[in-house]
N, C-alpha and C. Protein backbone atom coordinates (compact mmCIF):
# COMPACT_ATOMS: atom_id res chain seq x y z
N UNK A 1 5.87 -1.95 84.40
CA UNK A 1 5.92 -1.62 85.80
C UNK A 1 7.08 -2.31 86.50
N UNK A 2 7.09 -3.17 86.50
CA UNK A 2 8.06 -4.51 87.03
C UNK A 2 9.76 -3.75 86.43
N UNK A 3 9.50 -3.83 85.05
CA UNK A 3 11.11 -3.40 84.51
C UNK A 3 11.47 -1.93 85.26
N UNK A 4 10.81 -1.06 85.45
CA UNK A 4 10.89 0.61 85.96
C UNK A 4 11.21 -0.14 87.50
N UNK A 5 10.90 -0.40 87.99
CA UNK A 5 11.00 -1.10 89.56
C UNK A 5 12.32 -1.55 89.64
N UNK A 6 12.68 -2.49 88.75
CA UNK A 6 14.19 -3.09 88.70
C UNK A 6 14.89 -2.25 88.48
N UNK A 7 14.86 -1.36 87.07
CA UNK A 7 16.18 0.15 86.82
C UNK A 7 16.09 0.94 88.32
N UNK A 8 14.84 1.48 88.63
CA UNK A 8 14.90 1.84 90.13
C UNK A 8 15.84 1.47 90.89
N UNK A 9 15.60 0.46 91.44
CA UNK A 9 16.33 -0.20 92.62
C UNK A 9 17.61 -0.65 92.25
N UNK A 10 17.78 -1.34 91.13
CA UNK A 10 19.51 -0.81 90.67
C UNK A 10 20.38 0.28 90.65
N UNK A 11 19.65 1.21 90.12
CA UNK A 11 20.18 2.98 90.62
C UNK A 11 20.21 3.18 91.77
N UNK A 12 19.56 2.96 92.83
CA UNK A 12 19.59 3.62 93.75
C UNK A 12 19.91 2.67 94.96
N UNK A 13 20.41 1.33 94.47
CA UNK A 13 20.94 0.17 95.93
C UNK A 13 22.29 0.50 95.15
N UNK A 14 23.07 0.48 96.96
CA UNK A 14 23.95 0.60 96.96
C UNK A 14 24.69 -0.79 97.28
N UNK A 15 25.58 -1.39 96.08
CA UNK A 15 25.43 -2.81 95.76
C UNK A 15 26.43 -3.23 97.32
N UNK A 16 27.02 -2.66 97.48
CA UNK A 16 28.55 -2.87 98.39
C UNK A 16 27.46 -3.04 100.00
N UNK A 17 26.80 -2.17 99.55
CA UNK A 17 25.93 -2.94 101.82
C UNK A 17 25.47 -4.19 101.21
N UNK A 18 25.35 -4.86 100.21
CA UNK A 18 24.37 -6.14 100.13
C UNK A 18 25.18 -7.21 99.53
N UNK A 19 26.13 -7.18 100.01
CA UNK A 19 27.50 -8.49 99.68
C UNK A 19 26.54 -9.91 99.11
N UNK A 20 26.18 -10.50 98.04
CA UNK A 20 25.36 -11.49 97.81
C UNK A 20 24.34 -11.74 97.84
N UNK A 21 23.86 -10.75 97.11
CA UNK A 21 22.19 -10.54 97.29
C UNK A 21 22.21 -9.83 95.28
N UNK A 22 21.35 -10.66 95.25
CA UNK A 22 21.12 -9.83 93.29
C UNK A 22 19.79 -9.66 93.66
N UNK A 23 19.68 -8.26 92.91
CA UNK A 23 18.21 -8.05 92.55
C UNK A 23 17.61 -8.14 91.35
N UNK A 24 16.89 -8.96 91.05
CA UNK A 24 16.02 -9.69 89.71
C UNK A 24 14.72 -9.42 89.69
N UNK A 25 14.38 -9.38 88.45
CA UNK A 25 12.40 -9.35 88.44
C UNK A 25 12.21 -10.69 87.88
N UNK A 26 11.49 -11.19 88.20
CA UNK A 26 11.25 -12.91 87.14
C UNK A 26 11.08 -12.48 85.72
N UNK A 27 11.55 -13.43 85.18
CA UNK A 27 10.52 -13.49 83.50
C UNK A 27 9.26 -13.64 83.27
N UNK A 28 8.82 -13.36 82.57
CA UNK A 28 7.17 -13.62 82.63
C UNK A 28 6.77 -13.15 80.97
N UNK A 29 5.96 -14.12 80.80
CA UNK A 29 5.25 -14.38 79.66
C UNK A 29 4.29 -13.77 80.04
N UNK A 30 3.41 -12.96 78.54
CA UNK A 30 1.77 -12.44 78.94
C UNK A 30 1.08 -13.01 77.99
N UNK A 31 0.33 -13.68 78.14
CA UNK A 31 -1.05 -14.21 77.25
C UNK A 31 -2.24 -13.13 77.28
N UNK A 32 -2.41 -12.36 75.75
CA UNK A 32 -3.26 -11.13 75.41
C UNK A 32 -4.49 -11.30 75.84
N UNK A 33 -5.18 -10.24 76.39
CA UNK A 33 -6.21 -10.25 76.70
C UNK A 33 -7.32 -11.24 75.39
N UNK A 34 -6.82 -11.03 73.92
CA UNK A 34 -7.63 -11.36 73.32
C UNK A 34 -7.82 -12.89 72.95
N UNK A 35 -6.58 -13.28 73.54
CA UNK A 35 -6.77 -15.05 73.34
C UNK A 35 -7.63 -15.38 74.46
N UNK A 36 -7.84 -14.76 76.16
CA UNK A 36 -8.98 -15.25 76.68
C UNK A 36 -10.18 -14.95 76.17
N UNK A 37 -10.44 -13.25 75.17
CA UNK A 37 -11.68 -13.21 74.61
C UNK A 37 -12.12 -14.30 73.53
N UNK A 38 -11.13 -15.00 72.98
CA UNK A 38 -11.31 -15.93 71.89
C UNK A 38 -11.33 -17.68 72.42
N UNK A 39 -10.87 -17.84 73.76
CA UNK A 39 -11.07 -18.67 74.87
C UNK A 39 -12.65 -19.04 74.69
N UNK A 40 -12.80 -17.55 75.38
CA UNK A 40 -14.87 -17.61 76.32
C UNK A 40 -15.23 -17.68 74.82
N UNK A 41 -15.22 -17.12 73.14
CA UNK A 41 -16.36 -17.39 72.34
C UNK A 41 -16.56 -18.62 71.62
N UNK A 42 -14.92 -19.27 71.82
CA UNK A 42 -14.48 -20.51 70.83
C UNK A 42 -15.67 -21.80 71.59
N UNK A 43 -15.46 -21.54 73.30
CA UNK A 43 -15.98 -22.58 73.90
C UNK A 43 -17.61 -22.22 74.34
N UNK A 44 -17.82 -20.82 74.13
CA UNK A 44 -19.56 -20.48 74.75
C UNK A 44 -19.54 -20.40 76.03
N UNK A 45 -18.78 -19.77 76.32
CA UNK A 45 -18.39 -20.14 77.75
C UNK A 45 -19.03 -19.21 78.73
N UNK A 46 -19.54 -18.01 78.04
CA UNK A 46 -20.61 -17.00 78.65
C UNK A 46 -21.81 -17.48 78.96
N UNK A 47 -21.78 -18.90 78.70
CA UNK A 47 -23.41 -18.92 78.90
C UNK A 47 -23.29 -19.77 80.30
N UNK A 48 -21.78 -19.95 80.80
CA UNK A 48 -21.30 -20.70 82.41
C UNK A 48 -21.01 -20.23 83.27
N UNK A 49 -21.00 -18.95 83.03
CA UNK A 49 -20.31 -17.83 83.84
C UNK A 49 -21.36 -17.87 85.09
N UNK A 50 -22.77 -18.08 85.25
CA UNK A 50 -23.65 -17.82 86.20
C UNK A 50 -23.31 -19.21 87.10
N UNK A 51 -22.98 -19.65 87.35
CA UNK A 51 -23.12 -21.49 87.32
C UNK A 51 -22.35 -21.48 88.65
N UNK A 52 -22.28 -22.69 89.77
CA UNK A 52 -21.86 -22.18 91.31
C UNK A 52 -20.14 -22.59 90.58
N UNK A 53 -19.21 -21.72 91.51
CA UNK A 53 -18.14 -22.23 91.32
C UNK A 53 -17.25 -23.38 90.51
N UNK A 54 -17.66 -24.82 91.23
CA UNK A 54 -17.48 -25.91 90.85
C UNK A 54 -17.56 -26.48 89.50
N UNK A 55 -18.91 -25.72 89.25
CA UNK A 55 -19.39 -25.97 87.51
C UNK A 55 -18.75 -25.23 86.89
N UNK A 56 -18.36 -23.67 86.80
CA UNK A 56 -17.52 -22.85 86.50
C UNK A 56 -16.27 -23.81 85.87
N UNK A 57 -15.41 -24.10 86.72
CA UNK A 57 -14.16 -24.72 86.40
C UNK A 57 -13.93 -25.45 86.15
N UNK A 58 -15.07 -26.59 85.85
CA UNK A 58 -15.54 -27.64 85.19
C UNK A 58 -15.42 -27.49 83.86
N UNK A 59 -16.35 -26.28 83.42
CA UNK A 59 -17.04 -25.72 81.84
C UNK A 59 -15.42 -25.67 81.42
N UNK A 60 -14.53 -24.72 82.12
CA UNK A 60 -13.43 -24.16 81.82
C UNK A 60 -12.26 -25.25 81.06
N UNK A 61 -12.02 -26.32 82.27
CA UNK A 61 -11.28 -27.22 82.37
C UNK A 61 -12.03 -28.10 80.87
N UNK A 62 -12.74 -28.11 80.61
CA UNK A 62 -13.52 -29.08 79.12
C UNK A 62 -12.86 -28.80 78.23
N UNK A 63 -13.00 -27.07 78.22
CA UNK A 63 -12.87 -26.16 76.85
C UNK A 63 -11.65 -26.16 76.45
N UNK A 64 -11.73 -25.95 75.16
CA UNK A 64 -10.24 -26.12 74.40
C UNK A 64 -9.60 -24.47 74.19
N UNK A 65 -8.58 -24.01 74.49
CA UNK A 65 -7.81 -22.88 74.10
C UNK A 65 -7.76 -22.52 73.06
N UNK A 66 -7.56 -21.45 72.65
CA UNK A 66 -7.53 -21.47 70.94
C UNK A 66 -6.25 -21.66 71.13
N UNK A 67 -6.02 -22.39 69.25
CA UNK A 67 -5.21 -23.07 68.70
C UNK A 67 -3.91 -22.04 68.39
N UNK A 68 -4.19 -21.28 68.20
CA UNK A 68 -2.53 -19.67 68.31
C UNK A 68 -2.06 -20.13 69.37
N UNK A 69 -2.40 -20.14 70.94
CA UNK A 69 -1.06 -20.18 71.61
C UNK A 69 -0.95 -21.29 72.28
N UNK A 70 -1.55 -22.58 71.51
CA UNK A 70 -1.15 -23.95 71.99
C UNK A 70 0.69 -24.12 71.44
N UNK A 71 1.13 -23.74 70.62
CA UNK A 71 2.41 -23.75 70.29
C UNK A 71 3.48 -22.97 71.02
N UNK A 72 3.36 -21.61 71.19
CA UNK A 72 3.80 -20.95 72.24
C UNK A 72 3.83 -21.90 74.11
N UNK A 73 2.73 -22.30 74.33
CA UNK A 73 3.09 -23.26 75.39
C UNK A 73 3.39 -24.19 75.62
N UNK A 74 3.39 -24.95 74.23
CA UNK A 74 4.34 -26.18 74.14
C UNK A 74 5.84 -25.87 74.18
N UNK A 75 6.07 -24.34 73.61
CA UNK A 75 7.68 -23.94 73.77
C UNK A 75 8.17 -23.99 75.09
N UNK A 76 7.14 -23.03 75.64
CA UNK A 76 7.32 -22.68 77.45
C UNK A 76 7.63 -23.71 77.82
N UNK A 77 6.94 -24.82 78.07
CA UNK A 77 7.29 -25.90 79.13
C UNK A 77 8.35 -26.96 78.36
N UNK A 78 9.06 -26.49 76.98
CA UNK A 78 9.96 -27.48 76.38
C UNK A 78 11.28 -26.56 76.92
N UNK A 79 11.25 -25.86 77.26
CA UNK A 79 12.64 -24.65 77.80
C UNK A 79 12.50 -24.42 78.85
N UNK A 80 11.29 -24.24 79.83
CA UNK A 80 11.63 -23.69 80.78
C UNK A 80 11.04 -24.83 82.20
N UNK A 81 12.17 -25.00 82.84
CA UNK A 81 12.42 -26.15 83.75
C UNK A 81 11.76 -25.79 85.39
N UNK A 82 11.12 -24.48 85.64
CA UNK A 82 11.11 -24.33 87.14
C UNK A 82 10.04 -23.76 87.18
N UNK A 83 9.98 -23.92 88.52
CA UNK A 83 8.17 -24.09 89.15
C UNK A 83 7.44 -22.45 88.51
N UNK A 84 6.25 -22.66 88.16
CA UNK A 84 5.27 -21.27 87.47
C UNK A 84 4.43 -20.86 87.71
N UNK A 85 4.42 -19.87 88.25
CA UNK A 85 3.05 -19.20 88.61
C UNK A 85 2.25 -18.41 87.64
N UNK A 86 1.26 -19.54 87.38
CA UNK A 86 -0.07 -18.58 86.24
C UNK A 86 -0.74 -18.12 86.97
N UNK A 87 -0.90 -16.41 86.89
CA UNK A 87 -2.17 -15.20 87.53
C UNK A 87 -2.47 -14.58 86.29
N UNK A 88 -3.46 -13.55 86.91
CA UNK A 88 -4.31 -12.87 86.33
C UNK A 88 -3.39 -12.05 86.47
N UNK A 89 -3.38 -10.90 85.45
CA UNK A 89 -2.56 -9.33 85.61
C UNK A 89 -3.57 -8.62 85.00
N UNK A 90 -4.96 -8.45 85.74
CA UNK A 90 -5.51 -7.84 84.95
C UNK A 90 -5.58 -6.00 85.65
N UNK A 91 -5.98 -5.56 84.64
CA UNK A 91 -5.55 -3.93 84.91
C UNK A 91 -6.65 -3.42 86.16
N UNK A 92 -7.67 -4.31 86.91
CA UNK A 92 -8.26 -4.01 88.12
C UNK A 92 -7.87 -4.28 89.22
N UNK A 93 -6.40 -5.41 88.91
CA UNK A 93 -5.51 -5.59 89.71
C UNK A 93 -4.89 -4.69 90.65
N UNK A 94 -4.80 -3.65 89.75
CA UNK A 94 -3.63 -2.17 90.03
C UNK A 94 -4.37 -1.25 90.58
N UNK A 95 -5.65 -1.23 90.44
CA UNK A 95 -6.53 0.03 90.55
C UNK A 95 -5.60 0.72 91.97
N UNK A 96 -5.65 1.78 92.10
CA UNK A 96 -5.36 2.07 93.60
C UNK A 96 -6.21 2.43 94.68
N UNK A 97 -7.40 2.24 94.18
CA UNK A 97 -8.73 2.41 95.68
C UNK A 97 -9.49 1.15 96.00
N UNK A 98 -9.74 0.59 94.76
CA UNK A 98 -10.47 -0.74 95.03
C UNK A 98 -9.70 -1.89 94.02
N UNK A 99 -8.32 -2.29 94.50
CA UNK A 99 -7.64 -3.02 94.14
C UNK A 99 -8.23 -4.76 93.74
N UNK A 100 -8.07 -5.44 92.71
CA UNK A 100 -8.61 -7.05 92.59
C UNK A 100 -7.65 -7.82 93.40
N UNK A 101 -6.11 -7.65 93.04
CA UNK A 101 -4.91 -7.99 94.05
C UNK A 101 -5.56 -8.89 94.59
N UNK A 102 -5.25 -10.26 94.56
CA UNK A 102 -5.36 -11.47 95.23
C UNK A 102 -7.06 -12.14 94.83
N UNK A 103 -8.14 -11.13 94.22
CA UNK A 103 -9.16 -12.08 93.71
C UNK A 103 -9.33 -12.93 93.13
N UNK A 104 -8.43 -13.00 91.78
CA UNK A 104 -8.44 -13.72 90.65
C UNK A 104 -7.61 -14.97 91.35
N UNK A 105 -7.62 -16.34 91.04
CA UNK A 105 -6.92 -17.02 91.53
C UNK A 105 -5.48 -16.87 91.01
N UNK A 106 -4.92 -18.13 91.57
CA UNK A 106 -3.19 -17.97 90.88
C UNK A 106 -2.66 -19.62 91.00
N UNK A 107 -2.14 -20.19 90.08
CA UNK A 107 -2.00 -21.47 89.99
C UNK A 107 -0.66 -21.80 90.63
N UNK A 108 -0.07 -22.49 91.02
CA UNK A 108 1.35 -22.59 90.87
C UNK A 108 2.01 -24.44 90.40
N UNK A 109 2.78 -24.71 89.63
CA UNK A 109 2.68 -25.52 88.58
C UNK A 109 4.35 -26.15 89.28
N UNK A 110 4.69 -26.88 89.37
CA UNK A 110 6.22 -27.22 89.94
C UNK A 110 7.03 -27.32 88.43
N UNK A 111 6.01 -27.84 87.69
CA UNK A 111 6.87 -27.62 85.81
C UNK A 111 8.07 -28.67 86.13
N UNK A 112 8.08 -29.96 86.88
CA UNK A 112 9.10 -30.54 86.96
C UNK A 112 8.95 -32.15 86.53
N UNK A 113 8.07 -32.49 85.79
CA UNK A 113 7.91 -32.94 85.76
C UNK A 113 8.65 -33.86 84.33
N UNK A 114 9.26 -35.06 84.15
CA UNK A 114 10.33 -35.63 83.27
C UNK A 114 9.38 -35.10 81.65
N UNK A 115 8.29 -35.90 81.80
CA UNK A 115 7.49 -35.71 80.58
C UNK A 115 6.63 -34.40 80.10
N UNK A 116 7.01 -33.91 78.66
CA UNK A 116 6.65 -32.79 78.45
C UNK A 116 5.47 -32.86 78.63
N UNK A 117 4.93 -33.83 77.77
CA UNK A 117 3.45 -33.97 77.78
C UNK A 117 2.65 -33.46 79.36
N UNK A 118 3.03 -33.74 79.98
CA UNK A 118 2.60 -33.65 81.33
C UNK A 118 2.50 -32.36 81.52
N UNK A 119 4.22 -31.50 81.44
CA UNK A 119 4.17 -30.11 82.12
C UNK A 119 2.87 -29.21 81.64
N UNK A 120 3.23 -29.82 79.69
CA UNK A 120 1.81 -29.20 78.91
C UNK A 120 0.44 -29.35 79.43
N UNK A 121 0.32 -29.98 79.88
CA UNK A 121 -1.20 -30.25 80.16
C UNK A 121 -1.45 -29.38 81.95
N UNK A 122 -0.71 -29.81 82.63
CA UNK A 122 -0.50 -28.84 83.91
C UNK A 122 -0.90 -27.49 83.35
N UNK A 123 0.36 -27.07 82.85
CA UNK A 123 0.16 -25.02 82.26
C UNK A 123 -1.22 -25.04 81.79
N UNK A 124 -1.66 -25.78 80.88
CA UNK A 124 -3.18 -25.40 79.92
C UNK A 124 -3.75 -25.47 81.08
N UNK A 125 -4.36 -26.12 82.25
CA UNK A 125 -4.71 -26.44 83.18
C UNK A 125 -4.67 -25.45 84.37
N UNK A 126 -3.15 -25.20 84.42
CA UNK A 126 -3.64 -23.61 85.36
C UNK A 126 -3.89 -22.58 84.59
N UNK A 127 -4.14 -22.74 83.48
CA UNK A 127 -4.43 -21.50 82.84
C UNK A 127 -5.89 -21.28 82.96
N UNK A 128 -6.06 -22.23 82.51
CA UNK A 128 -7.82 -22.62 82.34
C UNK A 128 -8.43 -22.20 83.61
N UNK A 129 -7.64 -22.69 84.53
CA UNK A 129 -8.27 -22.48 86.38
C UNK A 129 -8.51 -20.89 86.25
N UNK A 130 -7.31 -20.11 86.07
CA UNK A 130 -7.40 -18.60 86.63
C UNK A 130 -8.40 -17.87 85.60
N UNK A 131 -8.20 -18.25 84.15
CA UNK A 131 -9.59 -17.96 83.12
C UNK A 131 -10.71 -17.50 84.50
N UNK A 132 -11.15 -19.27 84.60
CA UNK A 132 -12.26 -19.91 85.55
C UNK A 132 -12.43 -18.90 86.37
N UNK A 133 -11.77 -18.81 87.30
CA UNK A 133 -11.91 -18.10 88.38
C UNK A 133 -12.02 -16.38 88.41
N UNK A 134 -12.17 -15.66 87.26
CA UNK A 134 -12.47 -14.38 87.26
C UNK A 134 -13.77 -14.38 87.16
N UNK A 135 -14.37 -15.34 87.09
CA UNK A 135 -16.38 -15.33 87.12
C UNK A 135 -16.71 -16.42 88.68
N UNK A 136 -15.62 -16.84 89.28
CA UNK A 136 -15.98 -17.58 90.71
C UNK A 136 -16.93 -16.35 91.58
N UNK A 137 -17.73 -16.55 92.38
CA UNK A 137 -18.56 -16.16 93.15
C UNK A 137 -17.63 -15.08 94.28
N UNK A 138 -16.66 -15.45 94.30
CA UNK A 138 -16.32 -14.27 95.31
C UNK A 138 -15.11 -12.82 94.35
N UNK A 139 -15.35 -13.29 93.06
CA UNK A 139 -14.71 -12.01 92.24
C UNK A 139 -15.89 -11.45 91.60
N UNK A 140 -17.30 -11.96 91.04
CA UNK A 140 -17.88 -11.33 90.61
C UNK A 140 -18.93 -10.65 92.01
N UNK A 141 -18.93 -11.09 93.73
CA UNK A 141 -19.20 -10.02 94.59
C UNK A 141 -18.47 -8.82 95.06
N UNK A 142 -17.06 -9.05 94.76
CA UNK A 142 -16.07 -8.49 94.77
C UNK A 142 -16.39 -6.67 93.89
N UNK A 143 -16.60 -7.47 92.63
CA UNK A 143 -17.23 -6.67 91.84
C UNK A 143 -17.81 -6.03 92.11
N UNK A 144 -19.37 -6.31 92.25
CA UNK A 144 -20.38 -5.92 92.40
C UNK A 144 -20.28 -5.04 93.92
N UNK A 145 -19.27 -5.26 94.50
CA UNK A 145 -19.48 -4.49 95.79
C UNK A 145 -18.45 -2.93 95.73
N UNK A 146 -17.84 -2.65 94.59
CA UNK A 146 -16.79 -1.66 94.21
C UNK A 146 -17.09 -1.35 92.73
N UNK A 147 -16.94 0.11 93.12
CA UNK A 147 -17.10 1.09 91.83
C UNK A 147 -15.76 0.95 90.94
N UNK A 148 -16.38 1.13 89.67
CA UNK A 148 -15.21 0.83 88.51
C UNK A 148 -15.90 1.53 87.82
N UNK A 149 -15.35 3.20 87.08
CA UNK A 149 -15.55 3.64 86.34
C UNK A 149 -14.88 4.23 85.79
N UNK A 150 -14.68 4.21 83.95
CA UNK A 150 -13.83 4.39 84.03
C UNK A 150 -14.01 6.17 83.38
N UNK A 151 -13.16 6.99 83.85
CA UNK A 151 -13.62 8.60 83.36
C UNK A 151 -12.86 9.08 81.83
N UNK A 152 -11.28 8.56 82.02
CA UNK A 152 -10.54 9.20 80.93
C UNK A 152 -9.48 8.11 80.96
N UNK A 153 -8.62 8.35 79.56
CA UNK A 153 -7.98 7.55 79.25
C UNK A 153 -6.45 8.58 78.61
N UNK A 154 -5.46 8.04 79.36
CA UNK A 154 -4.10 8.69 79.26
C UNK A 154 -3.66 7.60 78.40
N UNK A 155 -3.09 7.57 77.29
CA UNK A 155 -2.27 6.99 76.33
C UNK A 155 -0.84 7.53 75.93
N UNK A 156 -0.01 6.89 76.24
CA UNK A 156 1.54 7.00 76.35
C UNK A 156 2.18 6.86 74.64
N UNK A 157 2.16 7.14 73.59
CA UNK A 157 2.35 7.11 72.00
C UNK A 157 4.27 6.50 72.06
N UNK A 158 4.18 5.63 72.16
CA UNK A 158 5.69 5.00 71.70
C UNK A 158 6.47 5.50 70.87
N UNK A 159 6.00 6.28 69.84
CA UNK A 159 6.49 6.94 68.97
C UNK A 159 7.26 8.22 69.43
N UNK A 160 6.69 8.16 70.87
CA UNK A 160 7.18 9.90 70.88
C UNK A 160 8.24 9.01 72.81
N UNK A 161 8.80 7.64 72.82
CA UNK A 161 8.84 7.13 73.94
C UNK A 161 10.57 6.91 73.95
N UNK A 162 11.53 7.66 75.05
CA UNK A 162 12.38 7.66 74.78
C UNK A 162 13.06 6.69 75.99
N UNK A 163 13.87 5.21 75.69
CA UNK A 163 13.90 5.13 76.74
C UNK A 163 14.83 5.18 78.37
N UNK A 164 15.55 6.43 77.35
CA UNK A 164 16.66 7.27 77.91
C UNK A 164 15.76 8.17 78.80
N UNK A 165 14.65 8.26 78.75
CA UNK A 165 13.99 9.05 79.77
C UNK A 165 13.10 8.50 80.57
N UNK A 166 13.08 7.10 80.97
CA UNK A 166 11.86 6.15 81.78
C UNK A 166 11.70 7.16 83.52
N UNK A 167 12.60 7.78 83.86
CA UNK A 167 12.24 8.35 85.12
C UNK A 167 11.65 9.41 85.02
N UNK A 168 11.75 10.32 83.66
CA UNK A 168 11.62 11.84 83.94
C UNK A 168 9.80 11.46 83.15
N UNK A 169 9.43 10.68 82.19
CA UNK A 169 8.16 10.03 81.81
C UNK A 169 7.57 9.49 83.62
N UNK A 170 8.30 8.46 84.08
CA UNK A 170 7.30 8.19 85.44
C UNK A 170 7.09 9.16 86.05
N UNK A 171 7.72 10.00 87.00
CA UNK A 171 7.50 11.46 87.15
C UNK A 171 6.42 11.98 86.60
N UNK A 172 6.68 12.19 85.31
CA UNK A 172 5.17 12.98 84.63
C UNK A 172 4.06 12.26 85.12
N UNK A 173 4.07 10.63 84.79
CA UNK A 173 3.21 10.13 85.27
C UNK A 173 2.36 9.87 86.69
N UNK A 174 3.48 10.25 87.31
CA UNK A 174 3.22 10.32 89.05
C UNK A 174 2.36 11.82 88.87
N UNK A 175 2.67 12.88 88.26
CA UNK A 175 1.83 14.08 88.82
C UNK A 175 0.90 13.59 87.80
N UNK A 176 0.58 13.49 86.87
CA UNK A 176 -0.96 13.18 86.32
C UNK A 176 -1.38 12.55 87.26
N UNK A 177 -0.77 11.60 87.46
CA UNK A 177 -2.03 10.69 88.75
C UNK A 177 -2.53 11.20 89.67
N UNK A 178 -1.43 12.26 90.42
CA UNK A 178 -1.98 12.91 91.71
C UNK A 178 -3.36 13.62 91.53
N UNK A 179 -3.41 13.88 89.93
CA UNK A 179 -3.79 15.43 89.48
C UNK A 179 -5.46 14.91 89.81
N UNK A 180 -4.88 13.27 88.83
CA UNK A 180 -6.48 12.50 88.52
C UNK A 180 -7.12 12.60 89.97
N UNK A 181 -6.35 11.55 90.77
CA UNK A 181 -6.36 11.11 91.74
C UNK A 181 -7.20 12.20 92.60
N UNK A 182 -6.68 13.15 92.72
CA UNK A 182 -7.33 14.64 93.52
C UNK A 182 -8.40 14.90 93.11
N UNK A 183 -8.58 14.60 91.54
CA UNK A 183 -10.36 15.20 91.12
C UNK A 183 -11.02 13.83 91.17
N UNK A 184 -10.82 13.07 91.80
CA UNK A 184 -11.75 11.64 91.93
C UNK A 184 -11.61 10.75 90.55
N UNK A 185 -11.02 11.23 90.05
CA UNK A 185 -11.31 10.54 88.32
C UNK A 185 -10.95 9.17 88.15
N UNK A 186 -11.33 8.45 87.72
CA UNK A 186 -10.74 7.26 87.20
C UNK A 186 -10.06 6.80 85.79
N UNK A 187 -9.07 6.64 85.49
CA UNK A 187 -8.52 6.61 84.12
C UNK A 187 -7.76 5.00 84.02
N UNK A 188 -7.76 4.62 83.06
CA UNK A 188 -6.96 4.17 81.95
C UNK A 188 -5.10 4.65 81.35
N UNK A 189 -4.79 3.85 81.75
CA UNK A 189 -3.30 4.10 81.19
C UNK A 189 -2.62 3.45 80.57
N UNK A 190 -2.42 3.72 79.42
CA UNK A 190 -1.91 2.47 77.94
C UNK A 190 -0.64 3.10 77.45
N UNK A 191 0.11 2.20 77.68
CA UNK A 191 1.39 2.68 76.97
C UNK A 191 1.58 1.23 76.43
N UNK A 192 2.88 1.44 75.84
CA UNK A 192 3.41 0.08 75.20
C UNK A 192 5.33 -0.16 75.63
């Protein structure tokens, strides 16, 4: 989404009105959905999920990460020197009727710190928080107060993904949506 946004707005800003101005998307790392599923079973962590807030991020903050991407974040904070914002990107985020956008918490980390050891333990730490906070009391009413269903599922096959054509593919994708969108439907959209 983010990269289609940037080719966008590069095509179509006209660089000469904006004398010193660059347009950038940040970098950003994604941690797979399945290392938080391997998070909540490594630590039992479903059985904290009911628990008021406080205890929540308690349970969280105890539990140990699985051991796959403790190395990967020891890289992150051995290379990368400036302040980080760990969120949720989860796909209820995007919805377009009953958006999560701003439920899930979001950490922000200054990462400036001389000693690695330190930055490391910060990142695991906001990580752990935003985990935490997708079962806090005002995302699971959140929930419970908005329909999520899901009807059909559009899958984008990479194989057939050219990326000499990212506008004339969004396009397509803009009228499927309308199409969904018009019959009430709710879908799923997976590409790679």
């Amino acid at each position: 989404g983010l990269v289609l946004i940037q080719e966008g707005l590069v095509a179509k800003l006209e660089k000469e009105n904006f004398p010193g101005f660059t347009i950038g998307i940040p970098k950003m790392i994604i941690i797979r959905t399945g290392m938080f599923d391997a998070f909540m079973q490594l630590n039992h962590l479903y059985d904290n999920i009911d628990l008021p807030d406080e205890r929540i991020a308690l349970a969280f903050q105890k539990a140990d990460l699985p051991f796959e991407m403790l190395g990967d974040l020891r890289t992150i904070v051995s290379k990368v020197h400036v302040p980080l914002a760990i969120r949720s990107s989860s796909m209820l985020e995007d919805a377009m009727y009953e958006p999560f956008a701003g439920i899930y918490g979001t950490k922000m980390t200054p990462n400036n710190q001389h000693d690695i050891d330190v930055r490391f333990r910060k990142l695991v730490e906001a990580i752990k928080f935003v985990y935490a906070s997708t079962y806090f009391k005002a995302a699971k009413e959140y929930m419970n107060a908005t329909i999520h269903s899901i009807m059909d599922i559009v899958y984008l096959d990479p194989s057939n993904f050219e990326t000499k054509s990212t506008f004339q593919i969004a396009n397509e994708i803009a009228a499927l949506n309308r199409k969904l969108v018009g019959e009430n439907r709710s879908y799923i959209l997976i590409g790679f």
